[in-house]
Protein backbone atom coordinates (compact mmCIF):
# COMPACT_ATOMS: atom_id res chain seq x y z
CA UNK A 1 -145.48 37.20 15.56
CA UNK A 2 -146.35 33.61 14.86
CA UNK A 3 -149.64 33.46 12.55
CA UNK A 4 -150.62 30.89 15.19
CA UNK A 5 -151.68 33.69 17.76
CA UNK A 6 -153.08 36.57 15.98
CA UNK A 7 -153.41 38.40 19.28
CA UNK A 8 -154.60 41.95 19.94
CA UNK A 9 -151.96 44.40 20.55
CA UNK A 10 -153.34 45.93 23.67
CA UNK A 11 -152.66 42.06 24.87
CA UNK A 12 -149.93 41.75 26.61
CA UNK A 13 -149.25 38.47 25.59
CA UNK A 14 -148.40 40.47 22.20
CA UNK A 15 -145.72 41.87 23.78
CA UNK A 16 -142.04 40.79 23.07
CA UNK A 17 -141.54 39.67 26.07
CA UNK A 18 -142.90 36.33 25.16
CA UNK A 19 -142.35 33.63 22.83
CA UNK A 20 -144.86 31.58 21.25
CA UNK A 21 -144.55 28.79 23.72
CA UNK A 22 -145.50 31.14 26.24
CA UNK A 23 -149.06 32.13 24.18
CA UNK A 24 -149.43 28.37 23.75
CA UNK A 25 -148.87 28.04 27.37
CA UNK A 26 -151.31 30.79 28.26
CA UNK A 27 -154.25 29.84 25.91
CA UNK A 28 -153.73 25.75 27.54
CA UNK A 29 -154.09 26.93 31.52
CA UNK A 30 -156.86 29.21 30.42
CA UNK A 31 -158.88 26.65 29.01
CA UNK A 32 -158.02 23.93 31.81
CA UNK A 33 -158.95 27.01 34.25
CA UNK A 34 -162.09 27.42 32.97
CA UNK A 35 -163.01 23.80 33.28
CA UNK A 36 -161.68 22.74 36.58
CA UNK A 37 -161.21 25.75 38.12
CA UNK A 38 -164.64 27.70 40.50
CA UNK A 39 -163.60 31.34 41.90
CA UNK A 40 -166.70 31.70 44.06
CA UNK A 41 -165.77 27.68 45.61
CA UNK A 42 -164.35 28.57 49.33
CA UNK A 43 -163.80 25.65 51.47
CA UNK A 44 -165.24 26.62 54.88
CA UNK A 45 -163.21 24.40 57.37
CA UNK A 46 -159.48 23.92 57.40
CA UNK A 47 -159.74 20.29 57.11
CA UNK A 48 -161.88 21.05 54.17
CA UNK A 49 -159.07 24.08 53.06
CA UNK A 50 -156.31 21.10 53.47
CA UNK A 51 -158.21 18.38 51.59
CA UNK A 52 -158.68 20.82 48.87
CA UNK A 53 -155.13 22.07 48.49
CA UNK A 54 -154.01 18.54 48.20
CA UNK A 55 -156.61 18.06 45.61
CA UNK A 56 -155.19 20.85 43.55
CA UNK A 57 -151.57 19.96 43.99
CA UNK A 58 -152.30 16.45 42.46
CA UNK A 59 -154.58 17.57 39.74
CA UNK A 60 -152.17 20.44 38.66
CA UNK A 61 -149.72 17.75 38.43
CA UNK A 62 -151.43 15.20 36.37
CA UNK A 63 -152.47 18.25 34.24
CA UNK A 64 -148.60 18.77 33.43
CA UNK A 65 -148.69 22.04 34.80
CA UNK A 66 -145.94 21.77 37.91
CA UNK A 67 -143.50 20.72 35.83
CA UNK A 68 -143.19 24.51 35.31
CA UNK A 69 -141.79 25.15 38.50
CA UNK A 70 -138.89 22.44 38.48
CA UNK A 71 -135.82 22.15 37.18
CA UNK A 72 -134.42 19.55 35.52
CA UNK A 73 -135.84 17.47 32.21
CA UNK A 74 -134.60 14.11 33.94
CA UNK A 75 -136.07 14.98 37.34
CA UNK A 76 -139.42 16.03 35.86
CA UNK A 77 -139.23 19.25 34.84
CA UNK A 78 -140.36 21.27 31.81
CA UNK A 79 -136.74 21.92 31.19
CA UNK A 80 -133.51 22.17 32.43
CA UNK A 81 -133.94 25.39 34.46
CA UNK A 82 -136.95 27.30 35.35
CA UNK A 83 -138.72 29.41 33.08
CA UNK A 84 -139.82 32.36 34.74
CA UNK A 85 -142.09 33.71 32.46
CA UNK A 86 -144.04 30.88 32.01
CA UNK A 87 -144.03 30.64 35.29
CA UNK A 88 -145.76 34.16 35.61
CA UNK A 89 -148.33 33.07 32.92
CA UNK A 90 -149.48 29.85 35.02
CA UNK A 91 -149.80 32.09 38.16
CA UNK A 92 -151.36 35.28 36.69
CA UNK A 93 -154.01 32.83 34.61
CA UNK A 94 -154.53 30.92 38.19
CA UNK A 95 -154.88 33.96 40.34
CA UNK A 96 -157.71 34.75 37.74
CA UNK A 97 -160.02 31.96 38.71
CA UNK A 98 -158.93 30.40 41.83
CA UNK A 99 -156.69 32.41 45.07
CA UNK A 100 -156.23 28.53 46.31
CA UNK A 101 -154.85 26.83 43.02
CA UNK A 102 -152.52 29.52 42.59
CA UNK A 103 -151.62 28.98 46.14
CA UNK A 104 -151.17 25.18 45.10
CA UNK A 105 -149.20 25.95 42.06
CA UNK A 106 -146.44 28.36 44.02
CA UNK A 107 -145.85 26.39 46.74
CA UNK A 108 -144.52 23.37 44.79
CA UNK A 109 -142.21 25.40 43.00
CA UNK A 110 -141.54 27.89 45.87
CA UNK A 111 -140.92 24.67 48.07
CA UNK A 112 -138.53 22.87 46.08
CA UNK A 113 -136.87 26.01 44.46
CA UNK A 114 -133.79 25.33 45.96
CA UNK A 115 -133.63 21.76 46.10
CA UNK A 116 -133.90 22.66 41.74
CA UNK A 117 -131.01 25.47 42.44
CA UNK A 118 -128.69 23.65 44.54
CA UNK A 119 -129.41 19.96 44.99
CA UNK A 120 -127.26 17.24 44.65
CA UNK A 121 -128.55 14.48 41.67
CA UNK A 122 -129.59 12.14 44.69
CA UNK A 123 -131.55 15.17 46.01
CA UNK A 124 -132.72 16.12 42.73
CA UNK A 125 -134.11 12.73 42.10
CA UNK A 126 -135.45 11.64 45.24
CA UNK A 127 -137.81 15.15 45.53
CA UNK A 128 -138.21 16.69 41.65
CA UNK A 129 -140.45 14.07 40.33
CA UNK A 130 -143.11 13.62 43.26
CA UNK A 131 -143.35 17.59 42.87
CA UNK A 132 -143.48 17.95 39.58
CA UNK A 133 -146.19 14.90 39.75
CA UNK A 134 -148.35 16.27 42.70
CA UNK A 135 -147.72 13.48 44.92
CA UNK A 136 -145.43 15.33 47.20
CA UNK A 137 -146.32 18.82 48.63
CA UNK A 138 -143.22 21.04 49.29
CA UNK A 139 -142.53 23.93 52.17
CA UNK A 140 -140.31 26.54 52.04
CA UNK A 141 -139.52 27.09 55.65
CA UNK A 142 -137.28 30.67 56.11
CA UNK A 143 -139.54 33.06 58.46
CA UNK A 144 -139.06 33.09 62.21
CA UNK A 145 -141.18 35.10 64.89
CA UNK A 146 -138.35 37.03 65.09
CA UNK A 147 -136.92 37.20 61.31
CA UNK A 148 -139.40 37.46 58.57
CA UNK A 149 -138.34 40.22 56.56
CA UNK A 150 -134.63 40.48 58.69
CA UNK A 151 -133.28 37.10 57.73
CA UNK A 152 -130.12 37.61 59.48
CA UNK A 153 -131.75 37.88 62.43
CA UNK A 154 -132.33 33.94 62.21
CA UNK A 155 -132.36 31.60 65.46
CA UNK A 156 -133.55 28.33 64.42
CA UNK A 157 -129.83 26.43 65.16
CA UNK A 158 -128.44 23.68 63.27
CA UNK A 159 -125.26 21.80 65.04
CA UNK A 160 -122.95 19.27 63.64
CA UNK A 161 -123.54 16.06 65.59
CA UNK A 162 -121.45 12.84 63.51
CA UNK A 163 -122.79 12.55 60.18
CA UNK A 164 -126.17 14.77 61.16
CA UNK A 165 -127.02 17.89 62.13
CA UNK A 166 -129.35 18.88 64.96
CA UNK A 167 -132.10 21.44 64.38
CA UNK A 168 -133.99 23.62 67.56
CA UNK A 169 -136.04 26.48 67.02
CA UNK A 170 -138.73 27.31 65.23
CA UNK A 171 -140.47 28.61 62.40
CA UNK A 172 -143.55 30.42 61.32
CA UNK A 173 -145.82 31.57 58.85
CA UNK A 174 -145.13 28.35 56.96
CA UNK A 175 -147.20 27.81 53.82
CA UNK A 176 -148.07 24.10 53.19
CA UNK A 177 -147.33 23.67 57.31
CA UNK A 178 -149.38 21.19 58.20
CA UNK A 179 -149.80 18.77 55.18
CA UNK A 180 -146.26 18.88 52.92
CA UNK A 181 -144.19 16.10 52.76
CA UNK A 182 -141.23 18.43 52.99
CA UNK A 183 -139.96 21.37 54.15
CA UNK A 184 -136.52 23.35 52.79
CA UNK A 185 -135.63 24.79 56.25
CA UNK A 186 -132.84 27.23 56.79
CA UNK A 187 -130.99 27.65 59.86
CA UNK A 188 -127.60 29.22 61.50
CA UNK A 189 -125.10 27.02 61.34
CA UNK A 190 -122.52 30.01 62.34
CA UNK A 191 -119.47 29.72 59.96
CA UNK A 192 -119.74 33.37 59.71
CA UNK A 193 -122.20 36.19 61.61
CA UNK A 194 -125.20 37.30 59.92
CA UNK A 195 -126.31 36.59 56.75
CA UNK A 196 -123.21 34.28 56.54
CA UNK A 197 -124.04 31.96 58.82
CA UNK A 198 -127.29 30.55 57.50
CA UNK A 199 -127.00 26.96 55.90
CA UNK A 200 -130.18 25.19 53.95
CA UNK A 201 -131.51 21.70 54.58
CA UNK A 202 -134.46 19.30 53.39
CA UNK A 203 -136.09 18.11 56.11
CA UNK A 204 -138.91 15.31 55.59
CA UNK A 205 -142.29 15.91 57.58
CA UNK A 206 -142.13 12.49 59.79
CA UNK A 207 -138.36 13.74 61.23
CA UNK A 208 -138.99 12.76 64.81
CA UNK A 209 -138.52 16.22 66.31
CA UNK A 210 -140.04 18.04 64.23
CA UNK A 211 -143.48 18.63 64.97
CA UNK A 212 -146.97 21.21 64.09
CA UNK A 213 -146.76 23.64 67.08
CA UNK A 214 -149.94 25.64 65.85
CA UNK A 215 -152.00 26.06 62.67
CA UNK A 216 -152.74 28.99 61.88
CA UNK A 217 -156.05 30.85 60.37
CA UNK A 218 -156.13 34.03 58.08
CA UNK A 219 -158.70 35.94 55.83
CA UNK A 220 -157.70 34.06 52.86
CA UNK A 221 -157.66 30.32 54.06
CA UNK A 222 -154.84 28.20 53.12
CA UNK A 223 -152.33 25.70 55.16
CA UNK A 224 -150.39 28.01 56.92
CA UNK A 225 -148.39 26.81 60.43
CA UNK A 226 -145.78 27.35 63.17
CA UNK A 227 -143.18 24.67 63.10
CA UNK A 228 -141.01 23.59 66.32
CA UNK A 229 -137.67 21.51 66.16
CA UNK A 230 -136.91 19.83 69.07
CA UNK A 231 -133.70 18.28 68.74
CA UNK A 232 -134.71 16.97 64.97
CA UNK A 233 -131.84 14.82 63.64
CA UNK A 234 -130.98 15.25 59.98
CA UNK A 235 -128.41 13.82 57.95
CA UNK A 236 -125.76 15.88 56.25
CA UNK A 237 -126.71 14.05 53.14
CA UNK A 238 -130.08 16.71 53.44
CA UNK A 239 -127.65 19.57 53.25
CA UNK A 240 -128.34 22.06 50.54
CA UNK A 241 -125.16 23.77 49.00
CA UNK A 242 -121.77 24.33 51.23
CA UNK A 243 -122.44 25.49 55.03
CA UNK A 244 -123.08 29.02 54.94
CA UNK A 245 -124.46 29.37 51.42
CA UNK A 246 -128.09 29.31 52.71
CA UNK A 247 -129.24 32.75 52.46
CA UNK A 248 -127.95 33.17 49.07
CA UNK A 249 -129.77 29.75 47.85
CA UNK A 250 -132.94 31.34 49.78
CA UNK A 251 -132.40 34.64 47.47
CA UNK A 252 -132.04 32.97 44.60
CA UNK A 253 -135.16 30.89 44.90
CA UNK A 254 -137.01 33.75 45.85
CA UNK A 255 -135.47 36.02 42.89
CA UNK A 256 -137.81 33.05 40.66
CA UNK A 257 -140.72 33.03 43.01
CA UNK A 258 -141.17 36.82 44.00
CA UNK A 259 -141.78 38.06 40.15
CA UNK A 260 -144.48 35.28 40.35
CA UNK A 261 -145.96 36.81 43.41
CA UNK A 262 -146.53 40.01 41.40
CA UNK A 263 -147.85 38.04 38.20
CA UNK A 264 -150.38 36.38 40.86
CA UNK A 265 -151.35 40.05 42.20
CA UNK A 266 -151.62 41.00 38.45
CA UNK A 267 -153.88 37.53 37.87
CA UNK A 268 -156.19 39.18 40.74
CA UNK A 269 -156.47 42.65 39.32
CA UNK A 270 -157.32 41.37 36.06
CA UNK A 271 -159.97 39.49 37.29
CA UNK A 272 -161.25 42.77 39.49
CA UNK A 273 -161.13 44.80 36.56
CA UNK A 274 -163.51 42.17 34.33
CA UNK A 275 -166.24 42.65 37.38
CA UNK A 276 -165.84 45.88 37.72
CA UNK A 277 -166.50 46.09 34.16
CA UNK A 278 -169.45 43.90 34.09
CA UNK A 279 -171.30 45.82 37.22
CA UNK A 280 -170.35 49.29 35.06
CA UNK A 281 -172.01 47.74 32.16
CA UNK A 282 -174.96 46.56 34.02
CA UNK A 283 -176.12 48.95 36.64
CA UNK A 284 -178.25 51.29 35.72
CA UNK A 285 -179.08 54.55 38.18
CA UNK A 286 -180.50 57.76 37.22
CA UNK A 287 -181.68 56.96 34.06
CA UNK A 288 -178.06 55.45 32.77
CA UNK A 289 -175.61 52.97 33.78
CA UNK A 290 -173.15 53.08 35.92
CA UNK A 291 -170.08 53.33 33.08
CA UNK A 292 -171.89 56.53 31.81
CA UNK A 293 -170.75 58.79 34.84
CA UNK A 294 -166.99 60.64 34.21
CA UNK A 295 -166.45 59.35 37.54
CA UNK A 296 -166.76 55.29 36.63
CA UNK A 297 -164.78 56.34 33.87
CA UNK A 298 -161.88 57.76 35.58
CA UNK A 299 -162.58 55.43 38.19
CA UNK A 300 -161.85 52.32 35.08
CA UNK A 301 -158.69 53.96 33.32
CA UNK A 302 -156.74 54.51 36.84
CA UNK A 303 -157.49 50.47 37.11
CA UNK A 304 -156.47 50.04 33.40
CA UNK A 305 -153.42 52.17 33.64
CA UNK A 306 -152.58 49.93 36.88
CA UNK A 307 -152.71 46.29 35.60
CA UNK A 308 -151.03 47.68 32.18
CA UNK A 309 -147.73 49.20 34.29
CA UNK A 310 -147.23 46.54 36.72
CA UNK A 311 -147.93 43.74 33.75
CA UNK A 312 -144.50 46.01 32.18
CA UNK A 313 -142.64 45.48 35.49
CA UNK A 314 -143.13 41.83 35.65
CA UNK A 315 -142.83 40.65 32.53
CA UNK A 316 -139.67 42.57 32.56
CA UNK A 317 -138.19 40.80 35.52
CA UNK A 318 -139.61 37.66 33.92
CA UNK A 319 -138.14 37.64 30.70
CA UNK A 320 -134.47 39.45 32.75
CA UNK A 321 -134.03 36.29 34.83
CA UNK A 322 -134.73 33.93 32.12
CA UNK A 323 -131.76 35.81 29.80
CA UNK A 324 -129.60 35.07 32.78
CA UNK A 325 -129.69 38.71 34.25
CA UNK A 326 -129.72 39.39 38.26
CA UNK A 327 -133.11 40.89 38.50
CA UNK A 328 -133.45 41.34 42.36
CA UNK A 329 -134.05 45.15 41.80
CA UNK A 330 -136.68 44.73 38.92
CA UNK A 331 -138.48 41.55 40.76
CA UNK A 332 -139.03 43.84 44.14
CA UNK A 333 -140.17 46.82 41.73
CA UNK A 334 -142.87 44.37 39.70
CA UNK A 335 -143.55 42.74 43.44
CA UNK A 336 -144.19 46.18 45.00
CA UNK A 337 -146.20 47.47 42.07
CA UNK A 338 -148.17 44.95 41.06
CA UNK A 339 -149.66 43.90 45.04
CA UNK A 340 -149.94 47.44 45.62
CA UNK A 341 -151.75 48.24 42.55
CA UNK A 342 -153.87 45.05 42.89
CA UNK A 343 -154.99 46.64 46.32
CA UNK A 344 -155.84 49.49 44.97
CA UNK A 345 -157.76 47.60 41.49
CA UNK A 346 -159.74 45.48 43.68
CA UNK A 347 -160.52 47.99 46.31
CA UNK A 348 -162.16 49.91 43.34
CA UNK A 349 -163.93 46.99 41.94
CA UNK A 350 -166.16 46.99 45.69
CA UNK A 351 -166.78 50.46 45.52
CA UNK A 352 -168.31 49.65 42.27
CA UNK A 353 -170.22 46.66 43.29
CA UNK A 354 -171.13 48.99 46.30
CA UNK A 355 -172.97 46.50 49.52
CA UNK A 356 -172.84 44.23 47.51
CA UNK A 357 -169.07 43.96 47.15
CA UNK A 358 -168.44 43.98 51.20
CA UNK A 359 -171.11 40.82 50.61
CA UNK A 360 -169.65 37.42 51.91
CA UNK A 361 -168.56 34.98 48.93
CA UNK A 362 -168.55 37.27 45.87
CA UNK A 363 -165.63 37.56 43.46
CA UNK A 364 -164.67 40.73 44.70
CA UNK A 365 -164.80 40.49 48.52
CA UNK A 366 -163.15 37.00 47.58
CA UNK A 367 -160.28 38.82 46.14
CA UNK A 368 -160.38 41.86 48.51
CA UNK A 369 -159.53 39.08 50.74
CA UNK A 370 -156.63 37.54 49.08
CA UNK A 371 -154.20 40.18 47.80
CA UNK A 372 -153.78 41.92 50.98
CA UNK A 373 -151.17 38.86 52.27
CA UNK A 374 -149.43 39.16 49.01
CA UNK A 375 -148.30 42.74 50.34
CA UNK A 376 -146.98 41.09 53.09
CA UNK A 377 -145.35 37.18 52.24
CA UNK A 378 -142.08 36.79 50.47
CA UNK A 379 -141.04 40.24 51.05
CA UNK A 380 -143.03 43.21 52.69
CA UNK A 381 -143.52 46.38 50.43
CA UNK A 382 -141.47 48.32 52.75
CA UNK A 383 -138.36 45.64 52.58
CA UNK A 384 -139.07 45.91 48.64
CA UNK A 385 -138.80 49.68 48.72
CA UNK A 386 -135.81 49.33 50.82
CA UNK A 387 -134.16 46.88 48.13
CA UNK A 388 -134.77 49.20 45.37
CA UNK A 389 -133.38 52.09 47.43
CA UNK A 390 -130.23 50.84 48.23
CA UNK A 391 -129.60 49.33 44.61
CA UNK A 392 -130.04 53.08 43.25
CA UNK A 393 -127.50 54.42 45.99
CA UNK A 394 -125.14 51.36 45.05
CA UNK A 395 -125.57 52.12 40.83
CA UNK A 396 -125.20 55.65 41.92
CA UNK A 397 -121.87 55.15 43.40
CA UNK A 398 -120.79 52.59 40.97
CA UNK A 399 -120.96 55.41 38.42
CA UNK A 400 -119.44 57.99 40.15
């Protein structure tokens, strides 16, 4: 290891996962974190939850740090693809101090994903560089009332007409709905059933036809809408990849973005463990604090053993992908891990802080708050445990 960061071995930045960029990355959004970044800041209103998120986006990008999630040195980009570790590090560090900048920070690269995967140069250029800059906010526009975690159960159509296509349907659950400049929208275009049929497009926010059907409000405020198309005209020149290549571009993109989920659950627990740690350290009761019973003790290494294993399962997917491996199996085991285990972390953290950790606005009801969605968004546990499953059956046969 580089004399530059003598690091302690129970940091897992030690590891050899990483490369020395990657400390030097971590140790540079730490600091930046820690002087723009407030955990206990909560916009109250969603105007005030929109305004903020735009904020973010734009000071993330003059901060350098959204280059990260693009591809591409010449359309703004850290480099030519997208490093998934560092990645990881930006989110984790992120989660840490702010659910609503890590937000900002995964939807620009979540958003324009495949636009970096499978964009033409025109594409490439006209998008990359107002993401990577923070002056464009990007959508990634795949779940349907009817198909979240079943994506071939799409209905949102998308019918040749000349040199356009026509889009009807909808979509839901939308991150960024509401206030991005773009959405990547995917849609059945029927060359095939299923799966097969699905083809990706960018569609730009003032498309007449495309319009906000409903915001929508959960425990952990951020942009979040129901899109209708209504006949939305969009050139052919927007396409994404071949017709019919749309699911795979959306797997691909979400191979990159679903480790990060897990390093943003991990970014959550760590910051659960450090207050349960200080409220151990600090309350006293029965003539002792609260870290001298067995039970805060056992209570502290089940939440250490946690963040420890699922920081093993992402990092592994991380540094996988970036060697040019298929990691789908290892990202849905570090996804399923890591927001599971950050339930369970933070959940543990309140029952230390006791009433006052149900209390409105601290850290920990903050972040009891945020990770339950990441159970849920860009892959339910259950679909994750189904993934696994079925890749253990396939590697089963394979060897047989």
């Amino acid at each position: 290891m580089s004399a530059d960061f003598p690091l302690d071995p129970h940091d897992a930045l030690a590891w050899p996962f990483f490369e020395d960029r990657h400390r030097a990355l971590a140790a540079g959004i730490e600091a930046w974190a820690r002087e723009h970044l407030a955990h206990d800041a909560h916009p109250a209103t969603r105007d005030e939850v929109d305004d903020a998120c735009r904020g973010l986006v734009r000071a993330l990008g003059d901060a350098g740090w959204l280059r990260y999630g693009v591809g591409g040195i010449a359309y703004g980009g850290h480099g030519d693809t997208i490093d998934t570790r560092a990645v990881c590090v930006l989110r984790e560090t992120l989660a840490k101090h702010s659910g609503l900048a890590d937000f900002a920070l995964a939807m620009q690269g979540l958003g324009s994903g495949a636009i970096s995967l499978a964009g033409t140069d025109a594409q490439k250029a006209r998008y990359l560089p107002r993401v990577a800059n923070g002056t464009a906010l990007a959508a990634f526009a795949l779940s349907e009332p009817n198909a979240g975690s079943d994506v071939a159960a799409m209905a949102l159509s998308a019918r040749v007409d000349g040199d356009d296509y026509v889009l009807d349907g909808e979509k839901t659950w939308i991150s960024n709905g509401g206030i991005a400049d773009f959405y990547v929208v995917f849609a059945r275009t029927g060359e095939a059933p299923g799966a097969r049929g699905i083809t990706a497009f960018v569609v730009d926010a003032d498309t007449p036809g495309l319009e906000i059907a409903e915001r929508i409000d959960v425990i952990a405020p951020h942009p979040l809408a129901r899109l209708r198309f209504a006949g939305a005209r969009v050139p052919a020149s927007q396409r994404l990849g071949a017709p019919g290549e749309g699911f795979k571009i959306a797997m691909r993109t979400l191979d990159i973005f679903r480790t990060s989920v897990a390093a943003a659950s991990l970014g959550f627990a760590r910051r659960a463990m450090a207050e349960g740690l200080a409220r151990a350290a600090s309350r006293t009761m029965f003539g002792q604090t609260l870290g001298d019973f067995q039970l805060t003790q056992a209570k502290l290494a089940q939440m250490a053993l946690t963040i420890d294993s699922s920081a093993l399962l992402v990092y592994r997917a991380a540094w996988l992908r970036d060697r040019g491996e298929s990691v789908t199996r290892e990202a849905a085991m570090a996804k399923w891990h890591a927001s599971e285990g950050a339930q369970q972390v933070i959940d543990a953290a309140v029952q230390l802080w006791g009433g006052m950790g149900v209390q409105s606005g601290t850290a920990v009801e903050t972040l009891y708050r945020e990770i339950r969605a990441l159970r849920i968004y860009e892959g339910a546990t259950e679909v994750q445990q189904l993934i696994v499953g079925r890749d253990v059956l396939k590697t089963h046969a394979a060897s047989a």
